[in-house]
PDB file of N, CA and C in Angstrom:
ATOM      1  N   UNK A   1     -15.592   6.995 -32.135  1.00  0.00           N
ATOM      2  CA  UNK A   1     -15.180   7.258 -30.767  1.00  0.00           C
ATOM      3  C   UNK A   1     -13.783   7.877 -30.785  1.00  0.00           C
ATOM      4  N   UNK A   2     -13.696   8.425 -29.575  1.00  0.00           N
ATOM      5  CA  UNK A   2     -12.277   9.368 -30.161  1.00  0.00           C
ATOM      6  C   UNK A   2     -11.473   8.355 -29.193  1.00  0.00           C
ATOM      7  N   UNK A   3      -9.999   9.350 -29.020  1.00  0.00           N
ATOM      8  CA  UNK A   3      -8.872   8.587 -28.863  1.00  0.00           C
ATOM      9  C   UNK A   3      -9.179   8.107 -27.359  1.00  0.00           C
ATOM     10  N   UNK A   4      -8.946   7.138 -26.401  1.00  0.00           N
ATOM     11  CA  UNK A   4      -8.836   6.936 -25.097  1.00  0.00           C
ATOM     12  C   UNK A   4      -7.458   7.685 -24.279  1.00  0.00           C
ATOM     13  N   UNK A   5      -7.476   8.422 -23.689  1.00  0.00           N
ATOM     14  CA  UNK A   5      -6.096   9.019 -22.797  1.00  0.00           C
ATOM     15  C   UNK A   5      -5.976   8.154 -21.743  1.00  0.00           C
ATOM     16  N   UNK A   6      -4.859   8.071 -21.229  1.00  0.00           N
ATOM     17  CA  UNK A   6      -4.513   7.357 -20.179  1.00  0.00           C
ATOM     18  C   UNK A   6      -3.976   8.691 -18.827  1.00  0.00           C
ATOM     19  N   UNK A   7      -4.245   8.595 -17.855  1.00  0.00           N
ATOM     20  CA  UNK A   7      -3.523   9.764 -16.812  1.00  0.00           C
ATOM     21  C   UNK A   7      -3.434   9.155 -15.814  1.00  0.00           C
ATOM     22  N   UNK A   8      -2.501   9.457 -15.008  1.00  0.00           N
ATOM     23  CA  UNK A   8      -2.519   8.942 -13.428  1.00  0.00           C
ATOM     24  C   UNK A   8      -1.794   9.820 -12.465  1.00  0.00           C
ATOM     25  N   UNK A   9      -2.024   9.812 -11.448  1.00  0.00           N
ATOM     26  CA  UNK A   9      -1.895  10.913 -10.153  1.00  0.00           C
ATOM     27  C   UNK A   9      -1.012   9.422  -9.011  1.00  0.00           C
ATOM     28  N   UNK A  10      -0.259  10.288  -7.806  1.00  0.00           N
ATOM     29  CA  UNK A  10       0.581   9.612  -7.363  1.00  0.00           C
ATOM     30  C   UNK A  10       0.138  10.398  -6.182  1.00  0.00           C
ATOM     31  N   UNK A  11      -0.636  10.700  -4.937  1.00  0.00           N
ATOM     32  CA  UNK A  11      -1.079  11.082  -3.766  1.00  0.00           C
ATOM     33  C   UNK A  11      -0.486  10.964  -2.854  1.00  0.00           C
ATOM     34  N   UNK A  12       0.359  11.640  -2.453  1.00  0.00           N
ATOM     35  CA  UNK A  12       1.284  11.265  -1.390  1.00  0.00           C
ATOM     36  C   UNK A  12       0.409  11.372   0.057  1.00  0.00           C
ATOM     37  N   UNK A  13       0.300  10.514   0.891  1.00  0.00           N
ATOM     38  CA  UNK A  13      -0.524  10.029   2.186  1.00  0.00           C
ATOM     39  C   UNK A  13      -0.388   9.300   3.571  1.00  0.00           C
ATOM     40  N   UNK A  14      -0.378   9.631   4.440  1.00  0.00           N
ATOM     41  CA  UNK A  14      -0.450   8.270   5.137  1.00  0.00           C
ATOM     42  C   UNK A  14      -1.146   7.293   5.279  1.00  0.00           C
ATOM     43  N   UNK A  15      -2.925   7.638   5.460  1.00  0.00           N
ATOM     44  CA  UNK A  15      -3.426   6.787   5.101  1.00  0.00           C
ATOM     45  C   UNK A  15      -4.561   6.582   3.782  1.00  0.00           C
ATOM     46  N   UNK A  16      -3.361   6.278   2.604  1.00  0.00           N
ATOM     47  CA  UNK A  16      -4.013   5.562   1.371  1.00  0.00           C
ATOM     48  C   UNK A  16      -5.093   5.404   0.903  1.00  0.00           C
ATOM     49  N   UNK A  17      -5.434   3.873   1.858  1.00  0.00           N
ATOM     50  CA  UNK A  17      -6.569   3.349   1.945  1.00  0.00           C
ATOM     51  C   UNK A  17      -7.580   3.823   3.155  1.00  0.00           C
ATOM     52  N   UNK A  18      -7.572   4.688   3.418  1.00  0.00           N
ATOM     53  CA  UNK A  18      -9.066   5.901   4.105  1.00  0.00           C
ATOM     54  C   UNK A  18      -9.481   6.105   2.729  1.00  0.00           C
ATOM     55  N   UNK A  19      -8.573   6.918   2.500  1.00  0.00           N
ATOM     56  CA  UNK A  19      -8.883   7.452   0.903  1.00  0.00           C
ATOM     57  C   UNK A  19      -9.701   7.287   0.037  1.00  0.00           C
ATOM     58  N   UNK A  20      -8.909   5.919  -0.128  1.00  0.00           N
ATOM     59  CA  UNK A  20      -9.515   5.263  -1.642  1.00  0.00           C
ATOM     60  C   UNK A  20     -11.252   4.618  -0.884  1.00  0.00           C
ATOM     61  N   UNK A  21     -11.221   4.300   0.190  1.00  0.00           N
ATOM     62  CA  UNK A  21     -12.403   3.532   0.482  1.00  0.00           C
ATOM     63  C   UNK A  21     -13.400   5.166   0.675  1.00  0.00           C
ATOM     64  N   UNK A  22     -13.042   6.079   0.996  1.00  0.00           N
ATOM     65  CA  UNK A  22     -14.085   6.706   1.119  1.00  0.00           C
ATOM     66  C   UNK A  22     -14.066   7.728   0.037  1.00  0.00           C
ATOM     67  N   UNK A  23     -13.083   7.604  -1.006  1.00  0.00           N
ATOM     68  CA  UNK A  23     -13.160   8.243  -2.297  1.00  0.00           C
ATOM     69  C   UNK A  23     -14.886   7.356  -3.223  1.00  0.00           C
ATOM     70  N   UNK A  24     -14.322   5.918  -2.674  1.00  0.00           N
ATOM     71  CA  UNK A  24     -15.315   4.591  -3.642  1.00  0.00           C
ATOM     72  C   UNK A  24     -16.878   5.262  -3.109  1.00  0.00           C
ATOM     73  N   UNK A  25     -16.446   5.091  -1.240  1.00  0.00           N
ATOM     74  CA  UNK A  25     -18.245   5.359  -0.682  1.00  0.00           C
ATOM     75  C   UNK A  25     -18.544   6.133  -0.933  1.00  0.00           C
ATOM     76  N   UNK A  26     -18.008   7.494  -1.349  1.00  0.00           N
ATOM     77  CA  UNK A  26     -18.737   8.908  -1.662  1.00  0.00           C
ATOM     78  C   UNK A  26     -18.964   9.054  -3.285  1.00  0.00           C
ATOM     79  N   UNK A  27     -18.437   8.601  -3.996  1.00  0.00           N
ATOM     80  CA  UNK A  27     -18.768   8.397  -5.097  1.00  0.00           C
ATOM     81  C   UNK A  27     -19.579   7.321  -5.754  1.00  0.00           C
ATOM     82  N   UNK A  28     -19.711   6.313  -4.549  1.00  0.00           N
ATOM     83  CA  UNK A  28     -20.111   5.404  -5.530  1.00  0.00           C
ATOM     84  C   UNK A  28     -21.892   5.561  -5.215  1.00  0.00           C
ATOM     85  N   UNK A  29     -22.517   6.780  -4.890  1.00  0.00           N
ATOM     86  CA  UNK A  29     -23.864   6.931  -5.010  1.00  0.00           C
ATOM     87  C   UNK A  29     -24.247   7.478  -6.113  1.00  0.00           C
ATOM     88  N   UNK A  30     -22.924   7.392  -6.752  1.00  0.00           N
ATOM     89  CA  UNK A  30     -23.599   8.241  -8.363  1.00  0.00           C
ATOM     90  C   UNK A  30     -22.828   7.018  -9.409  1.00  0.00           C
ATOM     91  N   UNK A  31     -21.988   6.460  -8.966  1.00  0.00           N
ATOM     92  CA  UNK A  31     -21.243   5.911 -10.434  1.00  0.00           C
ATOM     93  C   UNK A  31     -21.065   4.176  -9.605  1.00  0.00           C
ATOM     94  N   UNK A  32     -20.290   3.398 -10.338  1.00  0.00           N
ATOM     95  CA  UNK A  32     -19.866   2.252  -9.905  1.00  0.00           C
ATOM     96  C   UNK A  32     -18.926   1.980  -9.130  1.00  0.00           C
ATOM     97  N   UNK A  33     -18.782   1.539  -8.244  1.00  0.00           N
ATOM     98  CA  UNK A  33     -17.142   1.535  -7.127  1.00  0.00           C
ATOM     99  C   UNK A  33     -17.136   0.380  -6.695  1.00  0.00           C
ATOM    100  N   UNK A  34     -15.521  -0.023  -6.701  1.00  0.00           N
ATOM    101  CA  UNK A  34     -15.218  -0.787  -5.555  1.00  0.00           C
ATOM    102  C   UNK A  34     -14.070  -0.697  -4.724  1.00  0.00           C
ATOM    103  N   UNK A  35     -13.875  -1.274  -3.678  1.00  0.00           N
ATOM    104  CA  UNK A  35     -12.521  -0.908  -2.882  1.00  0.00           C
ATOM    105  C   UNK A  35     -13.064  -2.217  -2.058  1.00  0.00           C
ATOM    106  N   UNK A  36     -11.526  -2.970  -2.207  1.00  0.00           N
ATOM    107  CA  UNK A  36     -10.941  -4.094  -1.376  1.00  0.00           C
ATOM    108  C   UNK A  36     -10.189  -3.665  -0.465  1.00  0.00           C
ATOM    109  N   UNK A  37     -10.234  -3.548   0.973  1.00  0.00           N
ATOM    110  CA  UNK A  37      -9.415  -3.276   1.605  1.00  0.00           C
ATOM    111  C   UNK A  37      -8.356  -4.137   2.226  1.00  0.00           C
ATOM    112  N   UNK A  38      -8.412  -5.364   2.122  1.00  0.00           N
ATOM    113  CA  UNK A  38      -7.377  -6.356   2.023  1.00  0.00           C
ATOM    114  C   UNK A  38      -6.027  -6.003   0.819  1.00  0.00           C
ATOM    115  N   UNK A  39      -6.542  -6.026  -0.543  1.00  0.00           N
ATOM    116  CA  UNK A  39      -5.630  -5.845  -1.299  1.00  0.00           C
ATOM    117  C   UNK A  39      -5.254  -4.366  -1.472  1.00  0.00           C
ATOM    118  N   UNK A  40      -6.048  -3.287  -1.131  1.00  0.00           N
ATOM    119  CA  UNK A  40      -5.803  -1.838  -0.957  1.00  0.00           C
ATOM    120  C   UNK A  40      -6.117  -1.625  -2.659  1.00  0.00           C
ATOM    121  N   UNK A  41      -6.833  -2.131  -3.663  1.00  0.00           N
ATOM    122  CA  UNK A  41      -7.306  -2.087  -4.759  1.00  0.00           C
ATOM    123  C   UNK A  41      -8.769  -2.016  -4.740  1.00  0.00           C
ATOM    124  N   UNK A  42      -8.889  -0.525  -6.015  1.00  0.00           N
ATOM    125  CA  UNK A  42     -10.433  -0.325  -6.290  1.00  0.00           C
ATOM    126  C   UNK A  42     -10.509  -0.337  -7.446  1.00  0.00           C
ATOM    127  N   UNK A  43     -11.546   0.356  -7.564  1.00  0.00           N
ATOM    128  CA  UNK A  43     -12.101   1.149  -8.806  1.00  0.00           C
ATOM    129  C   UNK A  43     -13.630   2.126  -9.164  1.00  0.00           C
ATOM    130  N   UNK A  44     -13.341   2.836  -9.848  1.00  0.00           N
ATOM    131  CA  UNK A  44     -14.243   3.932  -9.942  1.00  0.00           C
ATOM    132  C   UNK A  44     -14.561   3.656 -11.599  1.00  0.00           C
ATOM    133  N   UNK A  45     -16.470   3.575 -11.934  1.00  0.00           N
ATOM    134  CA  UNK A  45     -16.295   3.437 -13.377  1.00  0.00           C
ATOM    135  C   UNK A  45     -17.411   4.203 -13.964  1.00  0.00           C
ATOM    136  N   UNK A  46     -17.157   5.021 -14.499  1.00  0.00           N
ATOM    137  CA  UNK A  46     -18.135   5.914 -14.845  1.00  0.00           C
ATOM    138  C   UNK A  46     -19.084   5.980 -15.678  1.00  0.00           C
ATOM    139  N   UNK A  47     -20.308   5.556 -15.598  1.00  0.00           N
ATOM    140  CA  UNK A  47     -21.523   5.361 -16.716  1.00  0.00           C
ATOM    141  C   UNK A  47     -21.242   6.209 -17.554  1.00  0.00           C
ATOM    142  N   UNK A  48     -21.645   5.203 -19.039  1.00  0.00           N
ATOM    143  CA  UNK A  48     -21.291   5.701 -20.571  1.00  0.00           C
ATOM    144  C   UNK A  48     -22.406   6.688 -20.658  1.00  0.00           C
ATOM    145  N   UNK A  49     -22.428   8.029 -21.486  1.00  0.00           N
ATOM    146  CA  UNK A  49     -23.122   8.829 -21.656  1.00  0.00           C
ATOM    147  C   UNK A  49     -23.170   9.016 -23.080  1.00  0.00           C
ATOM    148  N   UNK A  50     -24.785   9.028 -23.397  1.00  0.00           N
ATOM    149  CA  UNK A  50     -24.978   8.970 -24.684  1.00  0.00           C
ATOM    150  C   UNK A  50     -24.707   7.461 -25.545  1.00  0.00           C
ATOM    151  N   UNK A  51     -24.118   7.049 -24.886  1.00  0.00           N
ATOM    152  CA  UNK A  51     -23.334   5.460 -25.582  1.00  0.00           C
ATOM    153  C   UNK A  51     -22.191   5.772 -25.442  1.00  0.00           C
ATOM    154  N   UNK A  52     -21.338   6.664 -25.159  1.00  0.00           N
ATOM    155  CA  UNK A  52     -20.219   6.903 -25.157  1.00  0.00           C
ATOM    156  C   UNK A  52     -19.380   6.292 -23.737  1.00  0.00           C
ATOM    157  N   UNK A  53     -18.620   5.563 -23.542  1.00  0.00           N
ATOM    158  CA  UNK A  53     -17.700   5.208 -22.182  1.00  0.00           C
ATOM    159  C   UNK A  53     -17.515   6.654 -21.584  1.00  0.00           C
ATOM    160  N   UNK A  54     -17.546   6.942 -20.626  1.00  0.00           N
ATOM    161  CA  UNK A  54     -17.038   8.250 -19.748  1.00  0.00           C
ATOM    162  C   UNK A  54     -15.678   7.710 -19.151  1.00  0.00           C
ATOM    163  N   UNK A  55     -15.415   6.430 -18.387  1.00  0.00           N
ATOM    164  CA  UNK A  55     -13.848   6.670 -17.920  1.00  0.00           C
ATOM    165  C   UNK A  55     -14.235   5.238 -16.612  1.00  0.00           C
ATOM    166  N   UNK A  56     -12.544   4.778 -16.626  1.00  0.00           N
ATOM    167  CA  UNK A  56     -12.392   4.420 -15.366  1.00  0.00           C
ATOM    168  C   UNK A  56     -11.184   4.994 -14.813  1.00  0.00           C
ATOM    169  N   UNK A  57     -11.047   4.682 -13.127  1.00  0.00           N
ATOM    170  CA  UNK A  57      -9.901   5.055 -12.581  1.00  0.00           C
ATOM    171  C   UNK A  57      -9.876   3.481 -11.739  1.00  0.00           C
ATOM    172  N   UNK A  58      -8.972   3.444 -11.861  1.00  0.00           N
ATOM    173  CA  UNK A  58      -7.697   1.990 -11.006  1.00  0.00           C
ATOM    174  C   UNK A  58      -7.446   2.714  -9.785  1.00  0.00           C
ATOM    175  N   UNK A  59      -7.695   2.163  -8.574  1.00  0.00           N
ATOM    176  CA  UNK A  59      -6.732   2.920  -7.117  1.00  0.00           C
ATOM    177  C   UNK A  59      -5.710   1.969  -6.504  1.00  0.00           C
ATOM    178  N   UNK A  60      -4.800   2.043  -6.418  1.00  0.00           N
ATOM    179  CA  UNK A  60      -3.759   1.304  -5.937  1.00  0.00           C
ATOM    180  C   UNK A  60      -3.175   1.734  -4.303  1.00  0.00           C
ATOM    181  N   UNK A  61      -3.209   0.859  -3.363  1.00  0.00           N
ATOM    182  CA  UNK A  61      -2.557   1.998  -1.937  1.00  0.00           C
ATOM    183  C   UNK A  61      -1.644   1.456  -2.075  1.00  0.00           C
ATOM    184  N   UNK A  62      -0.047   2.217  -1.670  1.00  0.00           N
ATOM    185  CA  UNK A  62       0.816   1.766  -1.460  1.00  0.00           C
ATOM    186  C   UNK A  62       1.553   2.126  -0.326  1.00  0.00           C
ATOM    187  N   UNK A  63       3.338   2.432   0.016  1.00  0.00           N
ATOM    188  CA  UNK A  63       3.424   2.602   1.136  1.00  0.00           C
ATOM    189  C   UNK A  63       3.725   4.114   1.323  1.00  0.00           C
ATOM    190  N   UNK A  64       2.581   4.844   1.990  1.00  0.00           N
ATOM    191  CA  UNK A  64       2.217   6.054   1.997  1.00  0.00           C
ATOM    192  C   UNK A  64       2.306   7.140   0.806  1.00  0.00           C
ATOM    193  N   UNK A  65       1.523   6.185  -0.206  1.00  0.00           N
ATOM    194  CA  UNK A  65       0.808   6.766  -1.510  1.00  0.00           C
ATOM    195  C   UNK A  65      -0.340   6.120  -2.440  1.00  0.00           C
ATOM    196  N   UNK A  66      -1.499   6.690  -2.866  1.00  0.00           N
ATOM    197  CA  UNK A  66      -2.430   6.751  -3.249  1.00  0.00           C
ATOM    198  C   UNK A  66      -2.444   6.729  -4.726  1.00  0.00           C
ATOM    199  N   UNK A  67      -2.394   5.677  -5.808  1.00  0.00           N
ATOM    200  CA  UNK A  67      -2.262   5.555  -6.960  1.00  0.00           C
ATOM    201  C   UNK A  67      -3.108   5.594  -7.625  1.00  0.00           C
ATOM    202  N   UNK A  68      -3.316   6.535  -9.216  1.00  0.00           N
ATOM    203  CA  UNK A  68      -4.642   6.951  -9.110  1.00  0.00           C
ATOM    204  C   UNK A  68      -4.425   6.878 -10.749  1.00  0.00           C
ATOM    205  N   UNK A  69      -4.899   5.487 -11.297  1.00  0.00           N
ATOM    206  CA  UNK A  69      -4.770   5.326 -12.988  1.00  0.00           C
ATOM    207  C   UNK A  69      -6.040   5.304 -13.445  1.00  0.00           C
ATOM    208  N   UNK A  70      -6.506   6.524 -14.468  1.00  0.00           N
ATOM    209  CA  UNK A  70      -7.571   6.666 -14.926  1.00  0.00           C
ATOM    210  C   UNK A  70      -7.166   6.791 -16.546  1.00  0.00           C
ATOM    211  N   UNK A  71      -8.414   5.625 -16.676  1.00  0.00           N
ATOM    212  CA  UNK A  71      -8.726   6.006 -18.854  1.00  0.00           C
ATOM    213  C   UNK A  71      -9.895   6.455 -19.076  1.00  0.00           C
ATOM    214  N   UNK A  72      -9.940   7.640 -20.304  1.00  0.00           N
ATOM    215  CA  UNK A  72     -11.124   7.900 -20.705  1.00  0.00           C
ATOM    216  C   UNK A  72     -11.219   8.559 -22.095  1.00  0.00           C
ATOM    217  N   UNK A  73     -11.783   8.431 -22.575  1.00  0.00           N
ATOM    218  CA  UNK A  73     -11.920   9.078 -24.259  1.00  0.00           C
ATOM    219  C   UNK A  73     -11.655  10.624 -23.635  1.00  0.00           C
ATOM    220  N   UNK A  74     -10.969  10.902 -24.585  1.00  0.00           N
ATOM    221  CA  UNK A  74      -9.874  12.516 -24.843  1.00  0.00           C
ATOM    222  C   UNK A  74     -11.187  13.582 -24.525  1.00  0.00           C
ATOM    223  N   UNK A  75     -12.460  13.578 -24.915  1.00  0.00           N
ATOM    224  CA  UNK A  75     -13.382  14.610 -24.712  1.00  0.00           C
ATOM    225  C   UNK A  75     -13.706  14.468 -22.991  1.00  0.00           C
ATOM    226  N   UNK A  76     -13.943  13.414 -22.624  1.00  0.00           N
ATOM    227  CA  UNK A  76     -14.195  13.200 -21.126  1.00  0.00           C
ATOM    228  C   UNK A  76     -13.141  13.247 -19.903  1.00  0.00           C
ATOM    229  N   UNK A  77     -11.941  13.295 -20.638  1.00  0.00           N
ATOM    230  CA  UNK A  77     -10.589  13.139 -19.442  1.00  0.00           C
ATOM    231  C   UNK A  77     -10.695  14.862 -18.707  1.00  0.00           C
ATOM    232  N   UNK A  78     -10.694  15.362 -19.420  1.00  0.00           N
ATOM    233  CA  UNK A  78     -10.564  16.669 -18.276  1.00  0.00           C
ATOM    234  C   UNK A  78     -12.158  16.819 -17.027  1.00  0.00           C
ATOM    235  N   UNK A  79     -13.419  16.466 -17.436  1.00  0.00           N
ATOM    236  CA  UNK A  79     -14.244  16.752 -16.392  1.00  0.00           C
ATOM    237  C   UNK A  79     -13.754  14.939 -15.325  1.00  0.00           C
ATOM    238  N   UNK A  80     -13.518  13.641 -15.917  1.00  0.00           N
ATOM    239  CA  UNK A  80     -12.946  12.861 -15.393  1.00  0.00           C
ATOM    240  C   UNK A  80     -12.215  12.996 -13.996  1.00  0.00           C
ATOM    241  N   UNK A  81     -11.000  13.750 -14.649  1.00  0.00           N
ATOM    242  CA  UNK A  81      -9.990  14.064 -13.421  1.00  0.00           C
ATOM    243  C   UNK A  81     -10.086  15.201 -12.305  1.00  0.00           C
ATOM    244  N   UNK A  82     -10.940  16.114 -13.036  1.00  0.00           N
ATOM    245  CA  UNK A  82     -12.026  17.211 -12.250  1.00  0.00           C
ATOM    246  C   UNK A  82     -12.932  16.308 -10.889  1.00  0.00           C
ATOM    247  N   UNK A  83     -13.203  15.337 -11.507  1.00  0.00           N
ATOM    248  CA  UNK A  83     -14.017  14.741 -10.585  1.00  0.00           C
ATOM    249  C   UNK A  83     -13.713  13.784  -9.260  1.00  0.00           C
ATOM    250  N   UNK A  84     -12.671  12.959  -9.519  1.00  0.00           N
ATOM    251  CA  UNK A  84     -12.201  12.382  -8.773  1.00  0.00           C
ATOM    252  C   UNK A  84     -10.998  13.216  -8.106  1.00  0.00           C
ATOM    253  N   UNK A  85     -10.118  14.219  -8.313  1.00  0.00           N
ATOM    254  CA  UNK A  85      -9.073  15.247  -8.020  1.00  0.00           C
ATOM    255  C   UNK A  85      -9.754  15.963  -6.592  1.00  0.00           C
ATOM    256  N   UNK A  86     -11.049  16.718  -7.024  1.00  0.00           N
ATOM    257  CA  UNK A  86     -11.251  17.982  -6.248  1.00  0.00           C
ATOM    258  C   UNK A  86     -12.068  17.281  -5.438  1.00  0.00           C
ATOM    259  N   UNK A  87     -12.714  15.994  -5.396  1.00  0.00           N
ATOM    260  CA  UNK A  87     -13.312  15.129  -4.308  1.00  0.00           C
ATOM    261  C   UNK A  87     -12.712  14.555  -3.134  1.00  0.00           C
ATOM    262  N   UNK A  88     -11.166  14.211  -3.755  1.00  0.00           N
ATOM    263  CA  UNK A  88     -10.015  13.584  -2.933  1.00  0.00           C
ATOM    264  C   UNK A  88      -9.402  14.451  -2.117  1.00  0.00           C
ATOM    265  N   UNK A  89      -9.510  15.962  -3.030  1.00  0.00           N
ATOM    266  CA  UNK A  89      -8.918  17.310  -2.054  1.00  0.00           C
ATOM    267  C   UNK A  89      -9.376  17.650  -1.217  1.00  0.00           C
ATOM    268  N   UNK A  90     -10.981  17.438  -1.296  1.00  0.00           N
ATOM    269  CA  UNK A  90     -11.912  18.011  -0.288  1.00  0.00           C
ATOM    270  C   UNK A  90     -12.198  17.075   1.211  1.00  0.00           C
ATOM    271  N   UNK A  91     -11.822  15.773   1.048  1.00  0.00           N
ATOM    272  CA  UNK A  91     -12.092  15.073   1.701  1.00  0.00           C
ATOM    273  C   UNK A  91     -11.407  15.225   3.029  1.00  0.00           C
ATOM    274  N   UNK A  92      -9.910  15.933   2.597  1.00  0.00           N
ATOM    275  CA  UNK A  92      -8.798  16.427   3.554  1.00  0.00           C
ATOM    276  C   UNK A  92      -8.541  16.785   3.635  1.00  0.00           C
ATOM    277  N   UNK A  93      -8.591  18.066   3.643  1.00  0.00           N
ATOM    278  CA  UNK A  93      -7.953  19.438   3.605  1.00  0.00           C
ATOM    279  C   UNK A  93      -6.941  19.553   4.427  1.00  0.00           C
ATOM    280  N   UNK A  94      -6.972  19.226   5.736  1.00  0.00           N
ATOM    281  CA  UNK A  94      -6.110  19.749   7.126  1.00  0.00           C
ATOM    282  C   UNK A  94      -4.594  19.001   6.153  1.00  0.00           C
ATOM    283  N   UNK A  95      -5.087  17.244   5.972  1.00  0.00           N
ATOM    284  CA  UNK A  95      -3.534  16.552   5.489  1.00  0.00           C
ATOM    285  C   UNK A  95      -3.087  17.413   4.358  1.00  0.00           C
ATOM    286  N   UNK A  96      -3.454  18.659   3.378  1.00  0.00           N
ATOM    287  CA  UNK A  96      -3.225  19.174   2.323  1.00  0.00           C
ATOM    288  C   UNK A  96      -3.063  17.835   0.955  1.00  0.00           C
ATOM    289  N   UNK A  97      -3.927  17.130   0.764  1.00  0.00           N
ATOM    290  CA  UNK A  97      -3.737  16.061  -0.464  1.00  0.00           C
ATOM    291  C   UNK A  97      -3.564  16.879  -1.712  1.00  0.00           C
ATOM    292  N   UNK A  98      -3.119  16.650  -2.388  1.00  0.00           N
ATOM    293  CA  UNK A  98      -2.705  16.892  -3.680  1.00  0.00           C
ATOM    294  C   UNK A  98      -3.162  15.952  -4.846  1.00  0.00           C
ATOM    295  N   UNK A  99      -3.780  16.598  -5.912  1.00  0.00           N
ATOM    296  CA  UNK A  99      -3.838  15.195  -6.724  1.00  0.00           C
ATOM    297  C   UNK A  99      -3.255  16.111  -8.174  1.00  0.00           C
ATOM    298  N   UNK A 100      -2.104  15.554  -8.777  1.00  0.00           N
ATOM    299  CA  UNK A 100      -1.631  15.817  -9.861  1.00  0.00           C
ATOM    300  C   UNK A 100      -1.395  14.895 -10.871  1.00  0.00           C
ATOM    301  N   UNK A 101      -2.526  15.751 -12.490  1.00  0.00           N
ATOM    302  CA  UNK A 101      -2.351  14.281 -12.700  1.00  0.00           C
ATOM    303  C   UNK A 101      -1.038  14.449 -13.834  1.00  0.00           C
ATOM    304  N   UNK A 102      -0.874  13.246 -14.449  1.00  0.00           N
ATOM    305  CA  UNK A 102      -0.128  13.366 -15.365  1.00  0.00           C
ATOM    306  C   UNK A 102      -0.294  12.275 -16.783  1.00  0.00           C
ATOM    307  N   UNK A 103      -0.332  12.812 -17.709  1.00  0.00           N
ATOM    308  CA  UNK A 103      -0.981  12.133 -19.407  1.00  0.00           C
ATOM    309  C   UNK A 103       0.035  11.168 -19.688  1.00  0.00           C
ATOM    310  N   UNK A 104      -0.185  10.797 -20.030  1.00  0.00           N
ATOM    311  CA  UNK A 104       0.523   9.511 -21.238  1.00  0.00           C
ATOM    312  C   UNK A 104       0.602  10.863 -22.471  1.00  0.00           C
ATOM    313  N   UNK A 105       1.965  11.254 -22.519  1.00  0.00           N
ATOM    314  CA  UNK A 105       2.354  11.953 -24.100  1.00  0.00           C
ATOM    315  C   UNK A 105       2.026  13.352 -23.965  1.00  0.00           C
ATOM    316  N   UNK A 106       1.446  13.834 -22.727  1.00  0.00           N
ATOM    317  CA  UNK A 106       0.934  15.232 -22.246  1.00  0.00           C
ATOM    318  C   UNK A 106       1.746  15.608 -20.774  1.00  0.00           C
ATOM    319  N   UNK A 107       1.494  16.964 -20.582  1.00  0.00           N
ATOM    320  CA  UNK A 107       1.994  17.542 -19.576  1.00  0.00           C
ATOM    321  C   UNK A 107       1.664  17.335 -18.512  1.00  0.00           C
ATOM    322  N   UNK A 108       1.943  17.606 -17.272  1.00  0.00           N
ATOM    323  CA  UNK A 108       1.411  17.585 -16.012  1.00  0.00           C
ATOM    324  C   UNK A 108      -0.066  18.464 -15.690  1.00  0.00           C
ATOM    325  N   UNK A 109      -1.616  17.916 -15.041  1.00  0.00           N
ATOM    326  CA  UNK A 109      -2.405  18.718 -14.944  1.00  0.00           C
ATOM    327  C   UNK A 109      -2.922  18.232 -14.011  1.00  0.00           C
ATOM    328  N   UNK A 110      -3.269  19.878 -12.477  1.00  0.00           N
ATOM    329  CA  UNK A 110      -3.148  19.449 -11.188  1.00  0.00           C
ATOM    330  C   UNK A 110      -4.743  19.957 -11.334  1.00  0.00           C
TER     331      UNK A 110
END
């Protein structure tokens, strides 16, 4: 198995937790989700392919930002952050969301 990367994105928002709960409901007809909206904590976990882990992401709301910690083996991190990024963008266009992520030991990738 190759190396696990770590990345996380920082969403600047007002409301957070819209977000993350309807980041979980729209995704979670294909993968695993959850979102507490009491604690403003989820998660997104992506069925292993082949036997291989594909990835999770951690969502954190905070005060008007959207915390977005995802791990996944080094071959899967770029369609990973592809996936949860351009889902979160689309969801809002008018607020302009942004999701940029950034590596553990790597550069910034939006």
């Amino acid at each position: 198995m190759s190396d696990l990367v770590t990345t996380t994105a920082r969403v600047a928002t007002e409301r957070p937790a819209r977000y993350a709960k309807q980041l979980a409901s729209h995704l979670g007809r294909k993968i695993e989700t959850a979102f507490d909206p009491d604690t403003g904590r989820g998660q997104l976990i992506f069925p292993p392919r082949d036997g291989v882990p594909v990835g999770t992401c951690d969502m954190l709301c905070g005060d008007n930002v959207l915390v977005l910690a995802m791990e996944a083996p080094s071959e899967n991190i770029d369609q990973a952050e592809e996936i949860v990024g351009k889902h979160l963008e689309r969801f809002e266009e008018t607020d302009g969301l942004v999701v940029t992520w950034v590596r553990t030991g790597e550069g910034k990738r939006g």
